[in-house]
Protein backbone atom coordinates (compact mmCIF):
# COMPACT_ATOMS: atom_id res chain seq x y z
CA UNK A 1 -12.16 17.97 22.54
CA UNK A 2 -11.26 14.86 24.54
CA UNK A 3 -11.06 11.51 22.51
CA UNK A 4 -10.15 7.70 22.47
CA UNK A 5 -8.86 4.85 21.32
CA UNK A 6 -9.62 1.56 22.02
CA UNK A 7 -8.36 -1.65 21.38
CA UNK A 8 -10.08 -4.95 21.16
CA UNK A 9 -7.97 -6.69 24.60
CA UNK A 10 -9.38 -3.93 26.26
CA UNK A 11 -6.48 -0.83 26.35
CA UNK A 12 -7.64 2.44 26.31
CA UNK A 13 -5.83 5.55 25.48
CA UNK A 14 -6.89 9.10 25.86
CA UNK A 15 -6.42 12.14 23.78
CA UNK A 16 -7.55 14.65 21.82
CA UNK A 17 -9.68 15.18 18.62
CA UNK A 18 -7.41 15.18 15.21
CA UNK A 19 -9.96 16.28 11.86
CA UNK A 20 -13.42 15.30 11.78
CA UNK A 21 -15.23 14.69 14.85
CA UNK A 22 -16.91 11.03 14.75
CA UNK A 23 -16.17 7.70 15.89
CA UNK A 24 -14.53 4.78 13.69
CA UNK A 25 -13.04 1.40 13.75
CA UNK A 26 -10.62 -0.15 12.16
CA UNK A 27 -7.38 -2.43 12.89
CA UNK A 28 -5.08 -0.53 14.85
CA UNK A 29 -1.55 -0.34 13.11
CA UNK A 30 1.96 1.56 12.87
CA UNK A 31 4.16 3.12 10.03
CA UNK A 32 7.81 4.12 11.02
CA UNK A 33 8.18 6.51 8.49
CA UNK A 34 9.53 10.41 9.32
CA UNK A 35 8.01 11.94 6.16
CA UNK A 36 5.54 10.72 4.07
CA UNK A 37 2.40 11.51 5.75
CA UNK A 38 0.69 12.51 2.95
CA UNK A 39 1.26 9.78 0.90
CA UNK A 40 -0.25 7.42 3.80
CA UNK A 41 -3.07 9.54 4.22
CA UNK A 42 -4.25 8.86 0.26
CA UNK A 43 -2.73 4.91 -0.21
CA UNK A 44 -5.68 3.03 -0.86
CA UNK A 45 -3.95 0.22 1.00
CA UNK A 46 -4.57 1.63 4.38
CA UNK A 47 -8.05 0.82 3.94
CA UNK A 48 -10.04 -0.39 6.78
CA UNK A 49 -7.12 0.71 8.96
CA UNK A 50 -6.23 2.75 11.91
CA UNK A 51 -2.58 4.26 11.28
CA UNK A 52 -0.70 5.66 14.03
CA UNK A 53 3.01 7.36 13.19
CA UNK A 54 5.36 6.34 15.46
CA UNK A 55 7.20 10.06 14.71
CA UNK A 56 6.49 12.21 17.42
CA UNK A 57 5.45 14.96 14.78
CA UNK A 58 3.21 15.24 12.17
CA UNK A 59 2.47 17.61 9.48
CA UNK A 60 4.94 20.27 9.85
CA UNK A 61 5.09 20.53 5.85
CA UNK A 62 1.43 20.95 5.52
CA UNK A 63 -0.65 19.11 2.76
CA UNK A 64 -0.01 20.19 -1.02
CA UNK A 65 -2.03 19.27 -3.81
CA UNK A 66 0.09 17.85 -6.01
CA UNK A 67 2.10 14.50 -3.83
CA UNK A 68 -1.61 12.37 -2.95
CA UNK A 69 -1.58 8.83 -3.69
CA UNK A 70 -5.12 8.68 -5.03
CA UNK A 71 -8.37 10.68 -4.84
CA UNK A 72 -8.42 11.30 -1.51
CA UNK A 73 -7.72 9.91 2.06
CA UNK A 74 -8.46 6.16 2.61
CA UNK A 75 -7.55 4.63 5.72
CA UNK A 76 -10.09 4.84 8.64
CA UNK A 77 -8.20 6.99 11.10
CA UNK A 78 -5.18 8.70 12.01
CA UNK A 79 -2.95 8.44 15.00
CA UNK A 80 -0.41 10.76 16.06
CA UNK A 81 1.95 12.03 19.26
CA UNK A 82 1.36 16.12 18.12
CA UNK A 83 0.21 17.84 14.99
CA UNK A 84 1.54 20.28 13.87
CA UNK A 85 -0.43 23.28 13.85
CA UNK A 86 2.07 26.09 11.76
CA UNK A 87 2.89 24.36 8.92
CA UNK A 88 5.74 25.31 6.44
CA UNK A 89 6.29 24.75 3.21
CA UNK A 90 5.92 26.52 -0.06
CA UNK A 91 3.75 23.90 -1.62
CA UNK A 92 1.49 23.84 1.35
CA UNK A 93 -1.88 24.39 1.04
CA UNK A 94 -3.34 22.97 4.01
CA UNK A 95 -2.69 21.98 7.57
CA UNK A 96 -3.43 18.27 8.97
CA UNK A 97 -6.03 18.68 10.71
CA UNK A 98 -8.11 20.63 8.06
CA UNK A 99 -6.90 18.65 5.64
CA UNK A 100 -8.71 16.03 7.59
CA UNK A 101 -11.68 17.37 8.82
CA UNK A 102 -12.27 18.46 5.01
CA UNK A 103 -12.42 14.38 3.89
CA UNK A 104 -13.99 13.44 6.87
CA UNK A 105 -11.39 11.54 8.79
CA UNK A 106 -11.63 11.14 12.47
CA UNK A 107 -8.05 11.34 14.08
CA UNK A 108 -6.43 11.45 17.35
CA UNK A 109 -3.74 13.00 18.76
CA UNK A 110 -1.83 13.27 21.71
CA UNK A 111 -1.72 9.89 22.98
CA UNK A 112 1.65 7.99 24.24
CA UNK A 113 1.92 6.83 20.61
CA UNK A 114 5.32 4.91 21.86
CA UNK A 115 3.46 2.82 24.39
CA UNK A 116 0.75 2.06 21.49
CA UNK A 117 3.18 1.13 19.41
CA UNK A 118 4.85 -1.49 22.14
CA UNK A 119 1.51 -2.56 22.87
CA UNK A 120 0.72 -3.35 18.74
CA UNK A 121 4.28 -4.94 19.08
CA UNK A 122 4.00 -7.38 21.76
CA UNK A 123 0.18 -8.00 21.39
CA UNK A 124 -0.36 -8.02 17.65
CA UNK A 125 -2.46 -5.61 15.48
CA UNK A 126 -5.91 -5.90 16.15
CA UNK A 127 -9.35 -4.17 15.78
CA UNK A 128 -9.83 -0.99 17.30
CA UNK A 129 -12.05 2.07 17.54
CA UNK A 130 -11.34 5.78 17.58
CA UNK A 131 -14.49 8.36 19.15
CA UNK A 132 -14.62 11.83 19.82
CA UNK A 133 -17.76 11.07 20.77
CA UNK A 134 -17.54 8.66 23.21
CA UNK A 135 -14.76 8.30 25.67
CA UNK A 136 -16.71 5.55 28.14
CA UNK A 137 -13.88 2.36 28.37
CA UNK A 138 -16.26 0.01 28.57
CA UNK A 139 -18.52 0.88 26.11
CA UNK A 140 -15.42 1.80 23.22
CA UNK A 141 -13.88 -2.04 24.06
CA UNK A 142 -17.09 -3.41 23.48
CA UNK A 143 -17.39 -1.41 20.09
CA UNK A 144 -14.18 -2.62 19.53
CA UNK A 145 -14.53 -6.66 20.03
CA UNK A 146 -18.03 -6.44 17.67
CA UNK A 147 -15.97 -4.62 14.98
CA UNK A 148 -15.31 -6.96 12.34
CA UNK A 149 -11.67 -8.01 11.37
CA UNK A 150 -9.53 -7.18 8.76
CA UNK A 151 -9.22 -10.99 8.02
CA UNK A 152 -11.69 -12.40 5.20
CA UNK A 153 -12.83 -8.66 3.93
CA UNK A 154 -12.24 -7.92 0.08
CA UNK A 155 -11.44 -4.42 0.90
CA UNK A 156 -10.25 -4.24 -2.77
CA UNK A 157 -13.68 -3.49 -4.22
CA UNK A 158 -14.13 -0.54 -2.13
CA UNK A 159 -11.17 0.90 -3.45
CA UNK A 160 -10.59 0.46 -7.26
CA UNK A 161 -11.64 2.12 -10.28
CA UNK A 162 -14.97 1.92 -11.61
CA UNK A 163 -13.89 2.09 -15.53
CA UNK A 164 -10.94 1.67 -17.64
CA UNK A 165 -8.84 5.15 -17.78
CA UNK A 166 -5.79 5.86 -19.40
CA UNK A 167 -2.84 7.33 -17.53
CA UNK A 168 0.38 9.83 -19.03
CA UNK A 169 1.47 11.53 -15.90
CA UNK A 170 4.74 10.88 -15.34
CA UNK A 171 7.51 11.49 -12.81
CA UNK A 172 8.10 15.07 -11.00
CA UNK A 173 9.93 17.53 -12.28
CA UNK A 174 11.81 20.05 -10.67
CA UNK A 175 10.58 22.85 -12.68
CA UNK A 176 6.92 21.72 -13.74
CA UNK A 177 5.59 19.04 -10.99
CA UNK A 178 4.64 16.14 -12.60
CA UNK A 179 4.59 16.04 -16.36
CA UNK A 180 2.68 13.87 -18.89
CA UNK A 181 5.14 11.89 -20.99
CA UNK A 182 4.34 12.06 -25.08
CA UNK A 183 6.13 10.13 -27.71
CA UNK A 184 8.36 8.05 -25.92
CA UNK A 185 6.19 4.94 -24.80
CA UNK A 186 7.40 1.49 -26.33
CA UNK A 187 5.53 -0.68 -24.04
CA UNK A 188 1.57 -0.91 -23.88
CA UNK A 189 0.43 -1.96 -19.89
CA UNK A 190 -2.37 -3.16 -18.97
CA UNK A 191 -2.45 -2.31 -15.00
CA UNK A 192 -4.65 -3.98 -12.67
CA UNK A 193 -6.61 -1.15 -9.79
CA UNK A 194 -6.64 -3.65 -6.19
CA UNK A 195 -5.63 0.14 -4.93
CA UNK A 196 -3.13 1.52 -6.97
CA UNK A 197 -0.76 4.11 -5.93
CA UNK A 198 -0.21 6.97 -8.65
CA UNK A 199 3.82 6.82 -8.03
CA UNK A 200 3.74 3.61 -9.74
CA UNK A 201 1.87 4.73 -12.38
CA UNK A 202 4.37 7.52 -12.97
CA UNK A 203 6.97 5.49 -12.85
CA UNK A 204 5.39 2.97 -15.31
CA UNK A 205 5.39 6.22 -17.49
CA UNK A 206 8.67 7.30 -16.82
CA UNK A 207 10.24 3.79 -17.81
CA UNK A 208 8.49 4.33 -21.09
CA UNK A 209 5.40 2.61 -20.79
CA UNK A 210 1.66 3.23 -22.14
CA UNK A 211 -0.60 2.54 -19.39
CA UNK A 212 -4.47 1.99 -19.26
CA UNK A 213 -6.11 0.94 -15.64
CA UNK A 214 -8.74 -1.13 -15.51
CA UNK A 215 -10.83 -2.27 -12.44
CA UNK A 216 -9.62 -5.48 -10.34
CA UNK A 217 -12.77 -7.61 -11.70
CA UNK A 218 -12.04 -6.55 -15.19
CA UNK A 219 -11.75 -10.25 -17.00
CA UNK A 220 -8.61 -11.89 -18.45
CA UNK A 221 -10.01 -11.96 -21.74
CA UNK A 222 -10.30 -8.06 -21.98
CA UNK A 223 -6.88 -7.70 -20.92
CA UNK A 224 -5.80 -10.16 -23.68
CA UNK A 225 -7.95 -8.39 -26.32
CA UNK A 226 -6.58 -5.11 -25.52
CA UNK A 227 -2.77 -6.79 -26.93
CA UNK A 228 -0.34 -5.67 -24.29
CA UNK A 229 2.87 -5.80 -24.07
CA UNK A 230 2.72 -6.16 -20.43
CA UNK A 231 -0.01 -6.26 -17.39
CA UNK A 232 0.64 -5.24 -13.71
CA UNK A 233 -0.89 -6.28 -10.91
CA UNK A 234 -1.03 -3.22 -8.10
CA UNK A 235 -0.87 -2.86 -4.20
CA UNK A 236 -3.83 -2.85 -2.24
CA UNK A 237 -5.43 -3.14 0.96
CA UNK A 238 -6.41 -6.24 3.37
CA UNK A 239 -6.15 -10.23 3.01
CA UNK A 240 -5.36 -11.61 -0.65
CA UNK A 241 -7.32 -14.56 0.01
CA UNK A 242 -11.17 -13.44 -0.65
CA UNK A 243 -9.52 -11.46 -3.84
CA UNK A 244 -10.82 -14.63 -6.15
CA UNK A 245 -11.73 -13.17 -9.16
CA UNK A 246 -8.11 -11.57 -9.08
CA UNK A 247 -6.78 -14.67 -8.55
CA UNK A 248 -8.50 -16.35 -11.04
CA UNK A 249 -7.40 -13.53 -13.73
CA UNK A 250 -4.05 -13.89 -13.08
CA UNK A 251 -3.93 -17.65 -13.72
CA UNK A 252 -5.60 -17.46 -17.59
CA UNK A 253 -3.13 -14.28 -17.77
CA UNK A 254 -0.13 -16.29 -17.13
CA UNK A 255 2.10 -17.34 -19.89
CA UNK A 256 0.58 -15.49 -21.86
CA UNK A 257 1.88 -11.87 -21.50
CA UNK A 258 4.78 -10.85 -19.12
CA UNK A 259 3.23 -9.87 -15.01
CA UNK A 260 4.56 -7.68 -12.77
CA UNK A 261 2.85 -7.19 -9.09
CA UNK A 262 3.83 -5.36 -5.86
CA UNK A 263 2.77 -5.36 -2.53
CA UNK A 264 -0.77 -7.22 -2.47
CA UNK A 265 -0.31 -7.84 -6.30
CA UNK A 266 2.66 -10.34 -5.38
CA UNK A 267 0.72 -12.10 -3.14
CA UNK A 268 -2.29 -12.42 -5.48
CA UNK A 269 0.48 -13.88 -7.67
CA UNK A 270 1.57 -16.27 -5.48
CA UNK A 271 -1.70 -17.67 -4.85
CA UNK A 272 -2.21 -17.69 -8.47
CA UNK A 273 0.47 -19.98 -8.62
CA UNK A 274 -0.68 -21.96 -5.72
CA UNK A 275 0.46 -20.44 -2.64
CA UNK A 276 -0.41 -19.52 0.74
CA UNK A 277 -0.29 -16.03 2.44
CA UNK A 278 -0.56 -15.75 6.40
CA UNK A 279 -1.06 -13.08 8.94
CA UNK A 280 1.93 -11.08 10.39
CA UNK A 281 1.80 -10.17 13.79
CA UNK A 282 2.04 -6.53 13.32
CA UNK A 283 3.18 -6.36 9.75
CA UNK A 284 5.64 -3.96 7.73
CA UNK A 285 5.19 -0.68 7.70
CA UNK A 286 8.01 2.44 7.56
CA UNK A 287 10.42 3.08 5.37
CA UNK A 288 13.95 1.49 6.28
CA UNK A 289 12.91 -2.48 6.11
CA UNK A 290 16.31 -4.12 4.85
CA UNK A 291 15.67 -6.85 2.03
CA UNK A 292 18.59 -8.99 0.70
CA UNK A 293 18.49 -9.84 -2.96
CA UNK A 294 19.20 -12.72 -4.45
CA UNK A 295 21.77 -14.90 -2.12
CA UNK A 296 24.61 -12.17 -2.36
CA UNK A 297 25.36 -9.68 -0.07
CA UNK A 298 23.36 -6.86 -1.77
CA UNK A 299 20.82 -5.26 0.70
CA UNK A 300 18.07 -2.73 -0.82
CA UNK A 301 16.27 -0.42 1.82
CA UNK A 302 12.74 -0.30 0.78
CA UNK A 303 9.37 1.04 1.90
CA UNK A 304 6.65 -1.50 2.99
CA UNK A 305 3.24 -1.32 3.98
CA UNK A 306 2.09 -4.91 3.78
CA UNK A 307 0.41 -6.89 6.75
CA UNK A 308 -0.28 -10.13 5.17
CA UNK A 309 2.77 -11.93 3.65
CA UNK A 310 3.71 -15.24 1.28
CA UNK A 311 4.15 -18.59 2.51
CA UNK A 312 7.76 -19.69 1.35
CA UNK A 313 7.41 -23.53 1.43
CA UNK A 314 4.14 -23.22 -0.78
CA UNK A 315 5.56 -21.60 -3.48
CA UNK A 316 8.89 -22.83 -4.16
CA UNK A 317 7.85 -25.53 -7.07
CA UNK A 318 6.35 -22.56 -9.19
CA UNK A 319 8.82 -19.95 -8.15
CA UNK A 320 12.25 -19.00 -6.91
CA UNK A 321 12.00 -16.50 -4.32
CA UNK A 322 14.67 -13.82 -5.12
CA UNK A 323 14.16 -11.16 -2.30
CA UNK A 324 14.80 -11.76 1.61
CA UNK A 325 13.33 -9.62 4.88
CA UNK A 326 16.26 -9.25 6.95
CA UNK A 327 14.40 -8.73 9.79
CA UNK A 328 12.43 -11.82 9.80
CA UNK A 329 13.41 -13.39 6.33
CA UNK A 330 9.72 -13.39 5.07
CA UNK A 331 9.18 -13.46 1.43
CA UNK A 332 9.89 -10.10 -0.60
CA UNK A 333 10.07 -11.02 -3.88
CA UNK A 334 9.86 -14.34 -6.11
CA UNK A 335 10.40 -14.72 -10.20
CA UNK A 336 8.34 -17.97 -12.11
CA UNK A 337 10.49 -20.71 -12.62
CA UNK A 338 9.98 -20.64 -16.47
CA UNK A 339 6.99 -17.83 -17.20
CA UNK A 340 7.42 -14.51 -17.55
CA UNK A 341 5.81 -13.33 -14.19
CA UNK A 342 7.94 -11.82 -10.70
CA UNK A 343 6.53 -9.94 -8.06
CA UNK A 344 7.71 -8.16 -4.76
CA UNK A 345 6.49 -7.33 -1.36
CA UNK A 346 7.45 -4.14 -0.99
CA UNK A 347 6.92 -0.45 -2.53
CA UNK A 348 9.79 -0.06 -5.10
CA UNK A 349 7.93 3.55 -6.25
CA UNK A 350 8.18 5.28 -2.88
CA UNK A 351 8.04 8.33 -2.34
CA UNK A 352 8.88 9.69 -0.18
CA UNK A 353 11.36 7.19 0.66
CA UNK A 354 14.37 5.07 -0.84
CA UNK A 355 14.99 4.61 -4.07
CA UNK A 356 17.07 1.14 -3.95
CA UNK A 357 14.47 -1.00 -5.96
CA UNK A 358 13.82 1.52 -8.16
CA UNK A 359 15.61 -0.90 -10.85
CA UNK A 360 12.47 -3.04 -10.58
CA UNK A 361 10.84 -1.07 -13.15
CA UNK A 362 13.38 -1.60 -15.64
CA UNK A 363 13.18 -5.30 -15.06
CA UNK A 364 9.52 -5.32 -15.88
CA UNK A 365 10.66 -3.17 -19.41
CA UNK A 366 13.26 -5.87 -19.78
CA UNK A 367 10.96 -8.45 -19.74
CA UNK A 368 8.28 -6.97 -22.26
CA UNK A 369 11.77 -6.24 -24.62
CA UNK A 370 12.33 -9.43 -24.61
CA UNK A 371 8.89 -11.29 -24.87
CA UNK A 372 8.36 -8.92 -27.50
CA UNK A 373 11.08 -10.43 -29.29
CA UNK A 374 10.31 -13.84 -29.05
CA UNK A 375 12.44 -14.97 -26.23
């Protein structure tokens, strides 16, 4: 079945029907990962976006069961060159496009995803709309223009939990998938849902750590009553700035009890401490952004999926920013000047992806150790 996509400065590109049949919007984006579909499909911090992989193919290894990133699909549509339709893999249980037309998710494929992608590049990201039911231009750009904007939208309430839950999965193994962890937590975490991504929460596990979400709203004062040893703030989709209440949390939490955030839980951090975050023009997305730690010469690859990022200048009283984008040296990381609280940017839990920052969690246990011990 024929379909479209549309953007908002009126380009139009024609395909075919990917999953569900429908129409959507959503701001139009890119992710330059190979692998990894999967996990994109299910991050809650694709939310009110439409993804297209700049990979030529997609879904050759099927969907399994086992490697989602949440419940079930969030982002608004999917965007690819070719899907594949013979996927193999042993843990595949699904292709793509049933995969998607079983949650619902209008997709597209067969576009010139490589002149989309220049187009996002030179032009910006910007709101869009996909329809396999309507392929007039006219009438899909002027969907587009009335769709409302990423910018200003708490997309975070759509996407976190609705009660406290405790979780003990921790990371894969090779002979039993992934395996709860008994006996071996030191560390009680409190972790904060804006979207969180289940790798973390295994590696939270993994590092040792007892870990109970709660919901993004859920007040300081709980968190503080509950006695952790530590609280994270997660990843999560959209702008940081309408995330008050988060913001607001994370100010009576510091000081008191060691924070860790990624991804949109650094920059609700850094506006916690009195910061800015901006707009990037087509944001970070993929899995080989280079970030330089500290002011040595060590580079860590990471995985990023971020489209709003930290002001440096507004910051720097509060916090010493430890991690560089080589690419366009925005802001990937930053430690508090004299709390215990450090955040970064990007997505040290990936998978699949690299494993650089995967130190990052041991930080965070270093920190609890020693807060825990008075110092």
């Amino acid at each position: 079945m024929k379909a479209a996509l549309a953007l908002a400065d009126g380009r139009v590109f024609y395909g075919r029907s990917l999953g569900a049949i429908g129409e959507i919007a959503g701001e139009v984006v890119f992710n330059t990962s190979m692998t990894g579909y999967q996990e994109i499909l299910t991050d809650p911090s694709y939310r009110g976006e439409i993804v297209t992989m700049t990979y030529p193919l997609i879904g050759n290894y099927g969907i399994n069961m086992e490697d989602v990133e949440s419940w079930q699909p969030h982002l608004s549509s999917f965007v690819v060159k070719e899907a594949s339709d013979y996927p193999s893999n042993w843990r595949s249980r699904l292709s793509l496009d049933a995969y998607l037309k079983e949650n619902g998710i209008v997709g597209l494929q067969g576009i010139d995803t490589r002149a989309l992608v220049r187009h996002i590049r030179d032009h910006g990201a910007q709101t869009g709309i996909v329809s396999s039911l309507d392929t007039d231009p006219a009438s899909l750009v002027a969907k587009a223009k009335a769709a409302p904007s990423i910018v200003g939208r708490d997309l975070v309430r759509e996407v976190t939990c609705k009660e406290p839950y405790h979780w003990s999965e921790g990371p894969w193994d090779l002979e039993d998938g992934y395996q709860p962890r008994q006996g071996d937590a030191r560390f009680r975490v409190i972790a904060y849902d804006f979207g969180i991504k289940r790798n973390i929460l295994r590696n939270l596990v993994g590092s040792g750590c007892d870990v109970t979400v709660v919901p993004a709203d859920f007040p300081a004062a709980k968190v503080l009553a509950l006695r952790p040893d530590g609280v994270f703030l997660s990843n999560g989709p959209g702008d940081p700035e309408p995330i008050s209440y988060a913001q607001e949390n994370i100010r009576q939490l510091l000081g008191k009890v060691p924070l860790f955030g990624i991804c949109l839980g650094h920059q609700l951090l850094s506006i916690a401490l009195g910061g800015t975050t901006y707009k990037l023009k087509f944001g970070h997305r993929g899995g080989n952004q280079p970030v330089r730690r500290g002011d040595g010469h060590q580079v860590e690859i990471t995985a990023q999926n971020h489209g709003f990022a930290v002001a440096p200048d507004s910051i720097r009283d509060a916090a010493v920013v430890t991690h560089i984008n080589l690419n366009d040296n925005t802001v990937e990381g930053l430690h508090h000047r004299t709390l215990a609280a450090f955040s970064v940017q990007y997505h040290p839990e990936a998978s699949p992806g690299p494993h650089d920052a995967r130190y990052l969690f041991g930080e965070f246990i270093k920190l609890m150790e020693k807060h825990k011990g008075g110092g």
